[in-house]
Protein backbone atom coordinates (compact mmCIF):
# COMPACT_ATOMS: atom_id res chain seq x y z
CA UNK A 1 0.92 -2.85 -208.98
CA UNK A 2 -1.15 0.72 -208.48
CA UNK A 3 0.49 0.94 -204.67
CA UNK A 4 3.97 1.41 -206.81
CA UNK A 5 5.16 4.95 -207.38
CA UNK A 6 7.74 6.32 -210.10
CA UNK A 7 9.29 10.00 -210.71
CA UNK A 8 10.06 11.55 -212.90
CA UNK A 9 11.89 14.62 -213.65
CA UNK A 10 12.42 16.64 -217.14
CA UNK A 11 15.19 19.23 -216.09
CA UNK A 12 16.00 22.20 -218.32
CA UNK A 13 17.83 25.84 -218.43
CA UNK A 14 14.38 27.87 -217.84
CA UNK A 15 12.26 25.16 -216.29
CA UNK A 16 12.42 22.09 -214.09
CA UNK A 17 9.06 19.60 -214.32
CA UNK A 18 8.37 16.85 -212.18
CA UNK A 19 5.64 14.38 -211.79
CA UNK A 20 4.49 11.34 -209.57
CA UNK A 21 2.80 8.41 -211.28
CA UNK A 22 1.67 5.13 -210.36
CA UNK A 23 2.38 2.06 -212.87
CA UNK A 24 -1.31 2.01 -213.37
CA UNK A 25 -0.98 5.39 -214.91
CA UNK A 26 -2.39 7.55 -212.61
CA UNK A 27 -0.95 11.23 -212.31
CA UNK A 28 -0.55 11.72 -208.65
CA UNK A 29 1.26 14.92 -208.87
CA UNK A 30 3.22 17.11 -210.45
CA UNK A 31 5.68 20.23 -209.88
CA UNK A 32 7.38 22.88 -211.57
CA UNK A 33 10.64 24.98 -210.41
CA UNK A 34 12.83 26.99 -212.02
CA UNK A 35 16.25 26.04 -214.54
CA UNK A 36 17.98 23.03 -212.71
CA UNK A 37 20.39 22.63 -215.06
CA UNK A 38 23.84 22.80 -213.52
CA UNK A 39 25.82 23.77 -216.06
CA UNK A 40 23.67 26.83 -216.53
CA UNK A 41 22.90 28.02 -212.71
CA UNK A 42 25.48 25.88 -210.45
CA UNK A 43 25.03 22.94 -208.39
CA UNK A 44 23.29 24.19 -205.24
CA UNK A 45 21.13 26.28 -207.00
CA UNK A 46 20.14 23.65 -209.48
CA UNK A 47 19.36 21.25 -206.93
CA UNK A 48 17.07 23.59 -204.81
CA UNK A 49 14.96 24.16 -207.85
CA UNK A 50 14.95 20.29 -208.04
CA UNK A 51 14.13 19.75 -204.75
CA UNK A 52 11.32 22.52 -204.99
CA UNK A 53 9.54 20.58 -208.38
CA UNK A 54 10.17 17.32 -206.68
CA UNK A 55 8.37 18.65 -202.79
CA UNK A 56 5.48 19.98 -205.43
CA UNK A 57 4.95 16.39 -206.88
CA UNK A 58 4.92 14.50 -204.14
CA UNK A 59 2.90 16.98 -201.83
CA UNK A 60 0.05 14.13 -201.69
CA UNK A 61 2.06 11.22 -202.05
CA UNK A 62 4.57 9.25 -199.26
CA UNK A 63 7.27 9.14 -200.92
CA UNK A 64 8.19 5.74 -199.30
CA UNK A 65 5.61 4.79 -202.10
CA UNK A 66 8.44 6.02 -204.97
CA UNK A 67 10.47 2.53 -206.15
CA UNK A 68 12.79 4.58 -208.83
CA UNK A 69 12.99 7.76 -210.81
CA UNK A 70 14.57 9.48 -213.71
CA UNK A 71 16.16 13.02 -214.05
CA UNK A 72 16.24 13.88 -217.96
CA UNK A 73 18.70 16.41 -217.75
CA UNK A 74 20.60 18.02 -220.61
CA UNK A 75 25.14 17.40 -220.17
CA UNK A 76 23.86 14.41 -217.92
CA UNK A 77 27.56 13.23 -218.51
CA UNK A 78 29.22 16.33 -217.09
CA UNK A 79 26.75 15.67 -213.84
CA UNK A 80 27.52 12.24 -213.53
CA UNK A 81 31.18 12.90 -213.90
CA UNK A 82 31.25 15.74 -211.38
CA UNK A 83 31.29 14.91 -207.71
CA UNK A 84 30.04 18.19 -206.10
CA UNK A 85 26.98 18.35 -208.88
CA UNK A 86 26.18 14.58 -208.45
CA UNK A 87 26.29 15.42 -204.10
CA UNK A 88 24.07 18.27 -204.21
CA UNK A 89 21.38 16.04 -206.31
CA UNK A 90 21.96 13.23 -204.25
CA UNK A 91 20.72 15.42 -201.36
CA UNK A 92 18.14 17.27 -202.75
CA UNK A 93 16.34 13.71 -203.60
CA UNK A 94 16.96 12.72 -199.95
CA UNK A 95 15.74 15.77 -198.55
CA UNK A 96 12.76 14.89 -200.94
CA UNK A 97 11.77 12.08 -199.14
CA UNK A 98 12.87 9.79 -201.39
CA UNK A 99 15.06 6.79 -200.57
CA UNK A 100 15.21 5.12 -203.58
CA UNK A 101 17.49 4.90 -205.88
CA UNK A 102 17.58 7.51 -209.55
CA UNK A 103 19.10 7.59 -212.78
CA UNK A 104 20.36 10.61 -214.81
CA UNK A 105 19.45 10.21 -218.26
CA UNK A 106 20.65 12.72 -221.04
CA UNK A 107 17.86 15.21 -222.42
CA UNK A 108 17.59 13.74 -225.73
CA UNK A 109 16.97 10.52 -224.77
CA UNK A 110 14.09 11.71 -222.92
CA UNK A 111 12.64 13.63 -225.82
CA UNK A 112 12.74 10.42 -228.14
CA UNK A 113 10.98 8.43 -225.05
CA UNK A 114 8.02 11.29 -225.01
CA UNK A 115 7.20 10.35 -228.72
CA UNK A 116 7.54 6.60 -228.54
CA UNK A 117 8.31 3.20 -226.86
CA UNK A 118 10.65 1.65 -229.76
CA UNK A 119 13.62 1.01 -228.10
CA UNK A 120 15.90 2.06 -231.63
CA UNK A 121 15.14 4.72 -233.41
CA UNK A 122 16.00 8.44 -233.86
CA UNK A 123 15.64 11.85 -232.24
CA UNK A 124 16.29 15.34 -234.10
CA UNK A 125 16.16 18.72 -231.22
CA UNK A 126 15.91 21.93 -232.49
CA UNK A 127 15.03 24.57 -229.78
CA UNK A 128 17.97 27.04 -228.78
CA UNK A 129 20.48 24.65 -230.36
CA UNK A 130 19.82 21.46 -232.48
CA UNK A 131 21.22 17.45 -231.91
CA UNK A 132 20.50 14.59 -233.45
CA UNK A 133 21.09 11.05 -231.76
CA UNK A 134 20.64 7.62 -232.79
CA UNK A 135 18.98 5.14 -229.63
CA UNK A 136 19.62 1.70 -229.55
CA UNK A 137 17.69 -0.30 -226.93
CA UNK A 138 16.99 2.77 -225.42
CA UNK A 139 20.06 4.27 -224.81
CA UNK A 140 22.06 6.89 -226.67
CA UNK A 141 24.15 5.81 -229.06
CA UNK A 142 25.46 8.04 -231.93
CA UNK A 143 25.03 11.87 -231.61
CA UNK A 144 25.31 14.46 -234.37
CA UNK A 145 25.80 18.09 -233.69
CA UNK A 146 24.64 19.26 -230.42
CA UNK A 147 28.09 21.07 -230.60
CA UNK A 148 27.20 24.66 -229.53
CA UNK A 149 26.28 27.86 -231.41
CA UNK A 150 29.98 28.68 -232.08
CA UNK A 151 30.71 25.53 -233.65
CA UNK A 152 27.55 23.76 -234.83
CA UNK A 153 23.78 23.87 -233.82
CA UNK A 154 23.02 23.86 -237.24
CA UNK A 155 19.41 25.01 -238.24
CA UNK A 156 18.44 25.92 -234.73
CA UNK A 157 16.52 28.85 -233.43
CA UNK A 158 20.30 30.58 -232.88
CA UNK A 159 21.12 29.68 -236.30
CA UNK A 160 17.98 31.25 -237.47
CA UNK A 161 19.00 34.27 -235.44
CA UNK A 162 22.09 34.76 -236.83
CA UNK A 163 21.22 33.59 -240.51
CA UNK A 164 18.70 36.71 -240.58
CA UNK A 165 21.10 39.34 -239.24
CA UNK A 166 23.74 38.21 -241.16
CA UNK A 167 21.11 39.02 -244.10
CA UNK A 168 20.30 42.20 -242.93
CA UNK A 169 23.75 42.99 -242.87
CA UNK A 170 23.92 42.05 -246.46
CA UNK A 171 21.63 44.12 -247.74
CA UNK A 172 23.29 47.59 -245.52
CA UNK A 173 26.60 46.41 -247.21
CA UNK A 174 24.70 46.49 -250.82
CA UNK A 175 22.92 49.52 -249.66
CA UNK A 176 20.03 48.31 -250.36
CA UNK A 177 16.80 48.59 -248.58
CA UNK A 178 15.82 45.82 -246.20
CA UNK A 179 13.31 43.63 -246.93
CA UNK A 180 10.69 42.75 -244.39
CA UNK A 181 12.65 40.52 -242.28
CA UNK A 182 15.16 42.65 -242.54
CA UNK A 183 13.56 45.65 -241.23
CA UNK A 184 11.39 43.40 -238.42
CA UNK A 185 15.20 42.26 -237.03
CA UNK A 186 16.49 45.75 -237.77
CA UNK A 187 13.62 47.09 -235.42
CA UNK A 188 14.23 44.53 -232.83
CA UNK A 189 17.50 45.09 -232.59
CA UNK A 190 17.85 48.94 -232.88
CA UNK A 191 14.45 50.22 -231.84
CA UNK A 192 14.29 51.83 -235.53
CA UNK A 193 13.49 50.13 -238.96
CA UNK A 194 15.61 53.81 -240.50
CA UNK A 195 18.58 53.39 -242.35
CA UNK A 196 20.87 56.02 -242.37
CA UNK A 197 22.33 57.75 -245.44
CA UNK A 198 25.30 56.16 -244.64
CA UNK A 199 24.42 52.24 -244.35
CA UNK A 200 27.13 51.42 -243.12
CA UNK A 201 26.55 53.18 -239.71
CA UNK A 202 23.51 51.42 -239.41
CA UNK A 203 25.64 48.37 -239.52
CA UNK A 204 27.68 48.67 -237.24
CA UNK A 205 24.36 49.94 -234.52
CA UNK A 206 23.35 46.34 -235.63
CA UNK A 207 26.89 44.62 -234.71
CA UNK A 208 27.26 46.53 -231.69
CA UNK A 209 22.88 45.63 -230.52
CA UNK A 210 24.11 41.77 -231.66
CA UNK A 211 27.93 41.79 -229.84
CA UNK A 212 26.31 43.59 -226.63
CA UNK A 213 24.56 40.23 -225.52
CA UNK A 214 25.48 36.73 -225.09
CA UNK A 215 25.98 35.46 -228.14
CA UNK A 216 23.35 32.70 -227.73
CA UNK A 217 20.39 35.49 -227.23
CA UNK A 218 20.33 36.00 -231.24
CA UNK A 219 17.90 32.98 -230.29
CA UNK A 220 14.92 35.36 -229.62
CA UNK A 221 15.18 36.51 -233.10
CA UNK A 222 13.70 33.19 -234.02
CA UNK A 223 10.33 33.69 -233.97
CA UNK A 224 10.79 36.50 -236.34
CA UNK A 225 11.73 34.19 -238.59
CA UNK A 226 9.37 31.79 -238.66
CA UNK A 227 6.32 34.27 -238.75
CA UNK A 228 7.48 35.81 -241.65
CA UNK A 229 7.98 32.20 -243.70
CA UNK A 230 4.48 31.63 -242.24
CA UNK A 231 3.74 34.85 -244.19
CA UNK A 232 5.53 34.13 -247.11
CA UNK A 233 8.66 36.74 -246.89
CA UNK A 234 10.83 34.88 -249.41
CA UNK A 235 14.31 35.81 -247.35
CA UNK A 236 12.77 33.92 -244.22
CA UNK A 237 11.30 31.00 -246.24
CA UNK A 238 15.20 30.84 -248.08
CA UNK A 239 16.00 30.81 -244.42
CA UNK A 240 14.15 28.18 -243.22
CA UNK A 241 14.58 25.52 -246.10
CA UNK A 242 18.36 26.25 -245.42
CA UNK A 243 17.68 25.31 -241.77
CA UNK A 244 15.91 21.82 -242.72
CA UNK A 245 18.20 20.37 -244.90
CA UNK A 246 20.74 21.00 -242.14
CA UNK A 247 18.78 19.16 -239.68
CA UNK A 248 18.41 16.53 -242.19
CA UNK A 249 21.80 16.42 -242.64
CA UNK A 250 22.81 15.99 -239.51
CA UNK A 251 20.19 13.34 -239.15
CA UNK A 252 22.00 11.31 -241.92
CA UNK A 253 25.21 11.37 -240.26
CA UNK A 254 23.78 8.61 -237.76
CA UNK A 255 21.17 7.13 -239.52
CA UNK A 256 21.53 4.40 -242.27
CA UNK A 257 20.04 5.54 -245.77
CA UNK A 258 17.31 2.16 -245.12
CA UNK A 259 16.43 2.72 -241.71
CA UNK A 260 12.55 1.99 -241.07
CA UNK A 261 12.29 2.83 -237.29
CA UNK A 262 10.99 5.86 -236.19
CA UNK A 263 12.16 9.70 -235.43
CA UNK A 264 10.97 11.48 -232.78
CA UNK A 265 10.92 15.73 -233.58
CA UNK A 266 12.01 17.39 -230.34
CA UNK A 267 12.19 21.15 -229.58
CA UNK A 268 9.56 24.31 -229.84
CA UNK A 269 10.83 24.82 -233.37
CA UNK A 270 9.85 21.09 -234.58
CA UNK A 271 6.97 20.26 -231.73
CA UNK A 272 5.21 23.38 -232.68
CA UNK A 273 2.88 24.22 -236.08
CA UNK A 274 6.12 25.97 -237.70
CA UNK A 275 7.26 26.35 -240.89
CA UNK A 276 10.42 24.30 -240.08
CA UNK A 277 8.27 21.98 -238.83
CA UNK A 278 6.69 21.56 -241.78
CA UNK A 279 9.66 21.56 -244.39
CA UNK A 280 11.47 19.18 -241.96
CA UNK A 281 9.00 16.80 -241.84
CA UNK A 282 8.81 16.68 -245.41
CA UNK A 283 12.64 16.05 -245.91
CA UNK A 284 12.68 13.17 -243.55
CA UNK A 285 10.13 11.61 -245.26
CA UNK A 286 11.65 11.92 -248.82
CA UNK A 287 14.91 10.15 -246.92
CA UNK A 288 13.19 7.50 -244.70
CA UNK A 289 9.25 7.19 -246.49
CA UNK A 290 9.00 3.97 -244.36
CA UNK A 291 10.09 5.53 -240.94
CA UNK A 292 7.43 6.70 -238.81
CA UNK A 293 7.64 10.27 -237.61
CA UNK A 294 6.30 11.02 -234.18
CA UNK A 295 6.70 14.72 -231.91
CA UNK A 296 8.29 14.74 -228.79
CA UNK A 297 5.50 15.06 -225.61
CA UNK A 298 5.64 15.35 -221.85
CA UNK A 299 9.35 14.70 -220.98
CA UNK A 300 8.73 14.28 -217.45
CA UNK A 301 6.20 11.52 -217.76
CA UNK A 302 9.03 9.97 -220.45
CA UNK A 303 11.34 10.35 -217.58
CA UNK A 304 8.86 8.17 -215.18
CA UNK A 305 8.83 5.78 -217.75
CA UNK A 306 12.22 4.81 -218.44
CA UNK A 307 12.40 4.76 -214.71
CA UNK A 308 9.62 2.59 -214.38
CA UNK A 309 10.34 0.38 -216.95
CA UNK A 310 13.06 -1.66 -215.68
CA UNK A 311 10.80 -2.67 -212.65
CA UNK A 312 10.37 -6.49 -212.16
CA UNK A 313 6.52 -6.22 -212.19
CA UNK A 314 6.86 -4.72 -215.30
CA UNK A 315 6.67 -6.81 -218.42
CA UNK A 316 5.15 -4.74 -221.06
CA UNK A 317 6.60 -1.70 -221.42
CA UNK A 318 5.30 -0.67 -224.57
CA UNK A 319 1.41 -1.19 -222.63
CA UNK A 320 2.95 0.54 -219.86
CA UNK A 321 4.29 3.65 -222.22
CA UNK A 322 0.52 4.02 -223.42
CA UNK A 323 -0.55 4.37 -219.56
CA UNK A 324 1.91 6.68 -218.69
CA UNK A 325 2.89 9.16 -221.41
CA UNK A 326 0.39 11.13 -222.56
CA UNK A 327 0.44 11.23 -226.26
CA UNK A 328 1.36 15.36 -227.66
CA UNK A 329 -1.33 17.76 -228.02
């Protein structure tokens, strides 16, 4: 079973990973390339960065070897359903080597296969934006949110970007001086933490810092937010217990009130030692006590799993989930 080779790939706006395992769970190789994501960078140049993790991973391995693989890739749908996107893959895996066949799975299911091998259960995201999705037999069924920063993404790091300059507006509009998040995003954003005598031109150097990038970018004010909860700066902590019981919430839209199978907590903001982290962690457990919760891990090696796991020679796939994906560190 050891001579059998899966890939598989965990493709993303910034990043594209890649590794090579056999079903014995040894890592043969791995590769990383730049944002493959389609949507975000266009077809040929998403599939050159694929092609480039993919050459890394299988630099000591023939890829004759490779019986299936897996590209976790999130708006898998708008791929599949797109000819000239689905071509340029198609070639990229050729020009790989690789003549068998792969599957495009959606992002999130990926994540929830990094934190466990229960085929039903739930997965909550909050990076950049913030999804939840219900998985029956390992597929995606229900999704909550997801819907993009101008009309959801609820409690994700945008929304915690926006939620604290929307604050610091506040307290301009009440002329009164910003507190420490306020003057830590009023820095960031200006180059200054001064307020001038007339607030309301500082204001509007704040809308015009905000309006002058993509929208999405208020993202980067996230960590300002969570290291000043970590501190104890009552605004952020107000902040980020506003962000949780979002995520919750959109959590309960798909998941029944008596549900005992696990979540899986997906994204730098829940994966990491935050303070949303924390506080979300906490909620879930008030709502589901019995439900195990369990972080998302290596999404690639998830990937090579749900590719290897509808092998014939495979007929354990929980053993075969312990062998191949690395449990989070």
């Amino acid at each position: 079973m050891s001579d059998t080779v899966v890939v598989g790939l965990d493709v993303g706006g910034t990043s594209t990973r890649a590794t090579a395992v056999s079903l014995d769970g040894a890592r043969l190789g791995t590769g990383r390339a730049g944002g493959g994501n389609p949507t975000s960078h266009g077809a040929d140049r998403a599939a050159a960065e694929l092609l480039a993790a993919l050459r890394a991973a299988l630099a000591e391995v023939d890829p004759t070897r490779v019986r299936a693989g897996v590209i976790g890739l999130a708006g898998a749908g708008r791929l599949r359903a797109d000819p000239e996107g689905r071509a340029a893959f198609d070639r990229a895996w050729a020009e790989a080597g690789l003549r068998c066949p792969y599957t495009v799975h959606g992002d999130a299911l990926v994540a929830y296969a990094s934190g466990t091998a229960a085929p039903d259960g739930t997965v909550l995201i909050a990076g950049t934006g913030a999804i939840a999705a219900q998985v029956h037999a390992l597929r995606l069924d229900r999704v909550a949110d997801g819907h993009g920063w101008l009309l959801g993404d609820a409690g994700s790091g945008f929304w915690l970007g926006r939620e604290a300059v929307r604050r610091l507006l506040t307290d301009l509009d009440r002329a009164e001086a910003p507190g420490e998040l306020a003057r830590r995003v009023l820095a960031e954003l200006t180059g200054s933490t001064e307020v001038a005598a007339r607030p309301r031109e500082t204001a509007g150097a704040v809308v015009q810092a905000v309006t002058r990038r993509p929208p999405v970018d208020l993202a980067r004010l996230a960590p300002l937010v969570v290291t000043a909860a970590r501190q104890g700066e009552q605004a952020a902590r107000a902040i980020i217990a506003e962000a949780a019981a979002l995520l919750a919430e959109s959590v309960s839209r798909i998941r029944p009130t008596d549900a005992t199978d696990p979540v899986v907590l997906g994204g730098g903001l829940l994966t990491g030692d935050t303070p949303l982290a924390t506080v979300v962690r906490a909620e879930l457990a008030r709502r589901w006590p019995a439900a195990p919760l369990h972080s998302a891990g290596d999404g690639a090696a998830a990937a090579a799993w749900l590719a290897a796991r509808d092998l014939p020679e495979v007929t354990d796939p929980a053993a075969l989930h312990a062998r191949l994906v690395p449990p989070p560190t």
